[in-house]
N, C-alpha and C. Protein backbone atom coordinates (compact mmCIF):
# COMPACT_ATOMS: atom_id res chain seq x y z
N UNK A 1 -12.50 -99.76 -34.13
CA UNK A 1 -11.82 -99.41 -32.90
C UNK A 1 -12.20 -98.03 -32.39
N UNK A 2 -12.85 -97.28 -33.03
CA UNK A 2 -13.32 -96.27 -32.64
C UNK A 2 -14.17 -96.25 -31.65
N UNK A 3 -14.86 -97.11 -30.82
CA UNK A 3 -15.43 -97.10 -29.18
C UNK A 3 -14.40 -97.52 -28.64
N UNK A 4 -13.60 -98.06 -29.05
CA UNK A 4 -12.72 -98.88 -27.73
C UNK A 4 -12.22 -98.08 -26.67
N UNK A 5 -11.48 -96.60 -26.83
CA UNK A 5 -11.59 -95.55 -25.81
C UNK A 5 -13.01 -95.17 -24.83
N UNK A 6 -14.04 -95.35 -25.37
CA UNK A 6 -15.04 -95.17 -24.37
C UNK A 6 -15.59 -96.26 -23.38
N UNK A 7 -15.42 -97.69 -24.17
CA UNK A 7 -15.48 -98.97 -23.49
C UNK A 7 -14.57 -98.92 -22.21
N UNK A 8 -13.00 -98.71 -22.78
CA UNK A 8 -11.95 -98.51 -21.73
C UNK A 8 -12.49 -97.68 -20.79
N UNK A 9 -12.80 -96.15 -20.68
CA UNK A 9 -12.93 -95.48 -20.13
C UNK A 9 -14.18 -96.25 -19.00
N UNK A 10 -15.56 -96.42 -19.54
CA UNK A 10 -15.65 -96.81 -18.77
C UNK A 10 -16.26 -98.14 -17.88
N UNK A 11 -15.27 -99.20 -18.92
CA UNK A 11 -14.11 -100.18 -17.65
C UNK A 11 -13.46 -100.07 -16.65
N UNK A 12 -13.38 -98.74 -16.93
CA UNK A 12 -11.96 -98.40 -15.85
C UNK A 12 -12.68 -97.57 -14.70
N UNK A 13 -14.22 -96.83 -14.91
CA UNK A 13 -14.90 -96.09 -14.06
C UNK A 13 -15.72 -97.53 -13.09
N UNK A 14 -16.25 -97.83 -14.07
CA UNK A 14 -16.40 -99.76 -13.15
C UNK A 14 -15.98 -100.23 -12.11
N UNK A 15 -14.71 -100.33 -12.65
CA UNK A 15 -13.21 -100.82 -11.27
C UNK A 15 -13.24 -99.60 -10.29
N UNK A 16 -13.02 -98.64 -10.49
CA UNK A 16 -12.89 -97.36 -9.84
C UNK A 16 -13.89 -97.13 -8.53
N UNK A 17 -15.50 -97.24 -9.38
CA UNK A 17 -16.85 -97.65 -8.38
C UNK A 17 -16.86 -98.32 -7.22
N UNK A 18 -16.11 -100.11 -7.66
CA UNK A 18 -16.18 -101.26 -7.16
C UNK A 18 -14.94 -100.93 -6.06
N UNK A 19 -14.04 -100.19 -6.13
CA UNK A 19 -13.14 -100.11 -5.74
C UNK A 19 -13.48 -99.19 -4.44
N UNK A 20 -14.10 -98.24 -4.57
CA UNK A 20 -14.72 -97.21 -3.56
C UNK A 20 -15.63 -98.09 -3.13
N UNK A 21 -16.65 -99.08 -3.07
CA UNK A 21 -17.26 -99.80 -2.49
C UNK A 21 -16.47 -100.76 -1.77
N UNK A 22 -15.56 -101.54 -2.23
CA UNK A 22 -14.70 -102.08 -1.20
C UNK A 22 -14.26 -101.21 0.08
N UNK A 23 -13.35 -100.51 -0.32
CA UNK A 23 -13.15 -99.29 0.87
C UNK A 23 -14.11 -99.11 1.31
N UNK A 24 -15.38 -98.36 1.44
CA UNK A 24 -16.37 -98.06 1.86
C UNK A 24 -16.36 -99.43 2.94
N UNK A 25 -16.64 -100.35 2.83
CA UNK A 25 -16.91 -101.78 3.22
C UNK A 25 -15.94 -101.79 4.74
N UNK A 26 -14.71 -101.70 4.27
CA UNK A 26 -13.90 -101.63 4.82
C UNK A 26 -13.77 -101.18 5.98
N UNK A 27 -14.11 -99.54 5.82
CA UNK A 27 -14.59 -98.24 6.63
C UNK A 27 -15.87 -98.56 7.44
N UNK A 28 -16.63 -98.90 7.01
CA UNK A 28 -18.35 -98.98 7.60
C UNK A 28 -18.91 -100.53 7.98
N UNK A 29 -18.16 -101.41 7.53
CA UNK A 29 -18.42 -102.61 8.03
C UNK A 29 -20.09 -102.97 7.49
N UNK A 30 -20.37 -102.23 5.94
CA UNK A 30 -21.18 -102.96 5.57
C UNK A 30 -20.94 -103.49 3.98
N UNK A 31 -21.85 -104.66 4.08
CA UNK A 31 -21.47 -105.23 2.87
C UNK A 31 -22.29 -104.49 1.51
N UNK A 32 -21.61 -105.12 0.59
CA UNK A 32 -22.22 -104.35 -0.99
C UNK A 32 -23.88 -105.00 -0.62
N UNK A 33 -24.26 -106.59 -0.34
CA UNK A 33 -25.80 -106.28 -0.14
C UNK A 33 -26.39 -105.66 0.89
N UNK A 34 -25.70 -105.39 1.91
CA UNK A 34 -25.99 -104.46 2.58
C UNK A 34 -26.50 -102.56 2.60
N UNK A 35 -25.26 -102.32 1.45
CA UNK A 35 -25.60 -101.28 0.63
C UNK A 35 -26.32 -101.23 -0.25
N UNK A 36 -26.87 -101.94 -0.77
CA UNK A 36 -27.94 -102.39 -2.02
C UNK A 36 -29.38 -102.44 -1.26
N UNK A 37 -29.39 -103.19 -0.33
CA UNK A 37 -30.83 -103.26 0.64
C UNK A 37 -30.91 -101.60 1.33
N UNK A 38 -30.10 -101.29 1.54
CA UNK A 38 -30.32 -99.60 2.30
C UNK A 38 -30.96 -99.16 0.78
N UNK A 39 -30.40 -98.80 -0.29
CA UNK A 39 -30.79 -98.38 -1.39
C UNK A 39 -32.10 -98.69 -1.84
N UNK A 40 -32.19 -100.01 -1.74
CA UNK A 40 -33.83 -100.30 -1.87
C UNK A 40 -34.72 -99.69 -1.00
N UNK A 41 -34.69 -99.71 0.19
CA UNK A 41 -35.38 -99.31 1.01
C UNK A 41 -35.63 -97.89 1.14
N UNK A 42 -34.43 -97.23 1.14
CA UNK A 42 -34.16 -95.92 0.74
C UNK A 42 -35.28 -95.00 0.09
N UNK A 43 -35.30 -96.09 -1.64
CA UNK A 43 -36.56 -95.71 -3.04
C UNK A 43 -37.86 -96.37 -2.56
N UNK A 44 -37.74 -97.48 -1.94
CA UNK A 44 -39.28 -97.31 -1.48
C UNK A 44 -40.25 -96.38 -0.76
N UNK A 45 -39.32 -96.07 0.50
CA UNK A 45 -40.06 -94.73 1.30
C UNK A 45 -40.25 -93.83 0.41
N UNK A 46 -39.19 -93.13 -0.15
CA UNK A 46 -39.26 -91.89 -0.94
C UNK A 46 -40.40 -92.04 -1.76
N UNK A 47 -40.58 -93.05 -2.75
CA UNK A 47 -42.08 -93.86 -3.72
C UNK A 47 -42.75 -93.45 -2.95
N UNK A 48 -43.00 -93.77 -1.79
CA UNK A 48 -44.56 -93.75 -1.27
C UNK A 48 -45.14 -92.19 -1.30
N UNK A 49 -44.27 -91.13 -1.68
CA UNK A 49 -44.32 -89.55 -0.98
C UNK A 49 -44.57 -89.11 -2.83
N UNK A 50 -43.49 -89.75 -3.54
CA UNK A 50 -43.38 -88.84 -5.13
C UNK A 50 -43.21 -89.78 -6.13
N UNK A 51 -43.57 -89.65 -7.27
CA UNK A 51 -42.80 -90.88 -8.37
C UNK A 51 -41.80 -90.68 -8.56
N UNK A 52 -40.74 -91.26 -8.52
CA UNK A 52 -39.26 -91.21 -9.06
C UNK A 52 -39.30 -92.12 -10.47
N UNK A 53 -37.63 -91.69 -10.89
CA UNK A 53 -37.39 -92.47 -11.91
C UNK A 53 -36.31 -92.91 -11.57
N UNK A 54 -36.56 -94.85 -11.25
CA UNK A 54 -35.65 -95.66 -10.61
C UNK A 54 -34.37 -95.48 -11.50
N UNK A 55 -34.85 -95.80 -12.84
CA UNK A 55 -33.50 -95.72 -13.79
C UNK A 55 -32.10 -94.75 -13.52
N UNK A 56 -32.86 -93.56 -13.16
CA UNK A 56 -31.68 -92.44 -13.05
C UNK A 56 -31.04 -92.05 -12.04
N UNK A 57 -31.43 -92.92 -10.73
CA UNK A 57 -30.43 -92.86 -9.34
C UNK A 57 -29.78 -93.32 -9.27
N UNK A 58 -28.77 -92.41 -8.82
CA UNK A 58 -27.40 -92.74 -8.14
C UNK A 58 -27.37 -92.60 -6.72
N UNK A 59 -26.53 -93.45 -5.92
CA UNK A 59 -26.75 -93.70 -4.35
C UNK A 59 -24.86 -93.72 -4.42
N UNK A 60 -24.24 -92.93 -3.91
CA UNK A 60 -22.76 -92.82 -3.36
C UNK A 60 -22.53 -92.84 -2.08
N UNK A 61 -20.90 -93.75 -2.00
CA UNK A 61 -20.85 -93.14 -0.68
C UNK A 61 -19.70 -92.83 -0.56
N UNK A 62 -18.82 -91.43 -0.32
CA UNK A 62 -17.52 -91.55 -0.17
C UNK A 62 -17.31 -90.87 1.08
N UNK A 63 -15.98 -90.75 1.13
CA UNK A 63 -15.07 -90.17 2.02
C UNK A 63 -14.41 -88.59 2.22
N UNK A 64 -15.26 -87.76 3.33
CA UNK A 64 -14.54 -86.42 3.13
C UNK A 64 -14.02 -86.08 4.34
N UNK A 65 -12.64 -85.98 4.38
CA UNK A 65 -11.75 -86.18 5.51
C UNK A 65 -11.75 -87.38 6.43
N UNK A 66 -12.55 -87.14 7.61
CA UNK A 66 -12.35 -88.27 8.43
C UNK A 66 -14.11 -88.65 8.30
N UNK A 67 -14.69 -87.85 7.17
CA UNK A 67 -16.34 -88.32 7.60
C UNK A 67 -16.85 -89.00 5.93
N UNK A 68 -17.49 -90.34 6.61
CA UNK A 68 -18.26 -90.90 4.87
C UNK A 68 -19.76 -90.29 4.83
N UNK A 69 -19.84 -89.75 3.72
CA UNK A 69 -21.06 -88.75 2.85
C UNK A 69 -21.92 -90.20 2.19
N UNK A 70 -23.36 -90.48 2.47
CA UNK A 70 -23.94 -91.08 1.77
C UNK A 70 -24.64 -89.95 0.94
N UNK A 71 -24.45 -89.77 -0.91
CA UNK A 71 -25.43 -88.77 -1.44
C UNK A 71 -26.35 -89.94 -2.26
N UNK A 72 -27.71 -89.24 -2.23
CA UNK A 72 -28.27 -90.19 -3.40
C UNK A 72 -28.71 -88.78 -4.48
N UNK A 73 -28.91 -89.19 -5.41
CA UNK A 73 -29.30 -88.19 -6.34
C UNK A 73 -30.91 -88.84 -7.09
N UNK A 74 -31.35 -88.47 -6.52
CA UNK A 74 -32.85 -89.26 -7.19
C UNK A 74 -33.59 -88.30 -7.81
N UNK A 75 -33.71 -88.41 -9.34
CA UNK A 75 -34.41 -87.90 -9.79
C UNK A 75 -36.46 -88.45 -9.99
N UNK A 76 -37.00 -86.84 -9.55
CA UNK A 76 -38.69 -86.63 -9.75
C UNK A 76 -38.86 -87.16 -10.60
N UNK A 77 -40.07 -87.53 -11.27
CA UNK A 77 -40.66 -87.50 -12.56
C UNK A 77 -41.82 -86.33 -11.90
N UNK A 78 -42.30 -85.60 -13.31
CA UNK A 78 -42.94 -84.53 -13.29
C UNK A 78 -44.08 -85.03 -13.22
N UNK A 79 -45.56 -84.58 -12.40
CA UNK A 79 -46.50 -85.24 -11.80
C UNK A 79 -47.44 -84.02 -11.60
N UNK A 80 -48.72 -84.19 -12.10
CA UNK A 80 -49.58 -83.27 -11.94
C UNK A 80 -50.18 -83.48 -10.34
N UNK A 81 -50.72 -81.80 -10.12
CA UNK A 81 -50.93 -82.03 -8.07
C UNK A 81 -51.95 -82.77 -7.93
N UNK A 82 -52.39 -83.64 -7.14
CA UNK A 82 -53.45 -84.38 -7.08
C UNK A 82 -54.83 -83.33 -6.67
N UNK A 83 -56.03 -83.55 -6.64
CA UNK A 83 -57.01 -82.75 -5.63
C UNK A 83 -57.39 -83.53 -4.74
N UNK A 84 -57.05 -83.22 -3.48
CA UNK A 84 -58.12 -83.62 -2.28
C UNK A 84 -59.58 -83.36 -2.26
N UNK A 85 -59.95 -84.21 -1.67
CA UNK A 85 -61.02 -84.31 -2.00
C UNK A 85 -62.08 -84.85 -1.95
């Protein structure tokens, strides 16, 4: 039983997510594949410019006051400069 606090925990960050995506939905009148296809599209442009590492993005969207914040947090991978040439 010693994970079961971290499982819970986050089970409960899960619901919490899904839960701000509903709202979100709600607010913006788009759907979760809707938000999922922006996201894709999103990492493709950015790909074409730098390598990312798909694994480690996060794409949010919440609510600050009366205005919704889309942040993504996309992390570089480290990449030697190319030469032109």
């Amino acid at each position: 039983m010693a994970g079961w606090g971290r499982t819970n925990k986050q089970s409960a960050d899960e619901a919490k997510e899904r839960l701000k995506l509903v709202l979100i939905h709600d607010r913006t009148d788009l759907t979760q594949e809707e938000l999922a296809v922006m996201k894709n599209e999103l990492l493709a442009v950015i790909s074409q410019h730098v390598e990312i590492d798909p694994d480690g993005v996060r794409i949010t969207m919440k609510q600050e006051g009366r205005e919704q914040k889309l942040t993504a947090d996309i992390p570089l991978k480290t990449t030697r400069r190319r030469k032109l040439g």
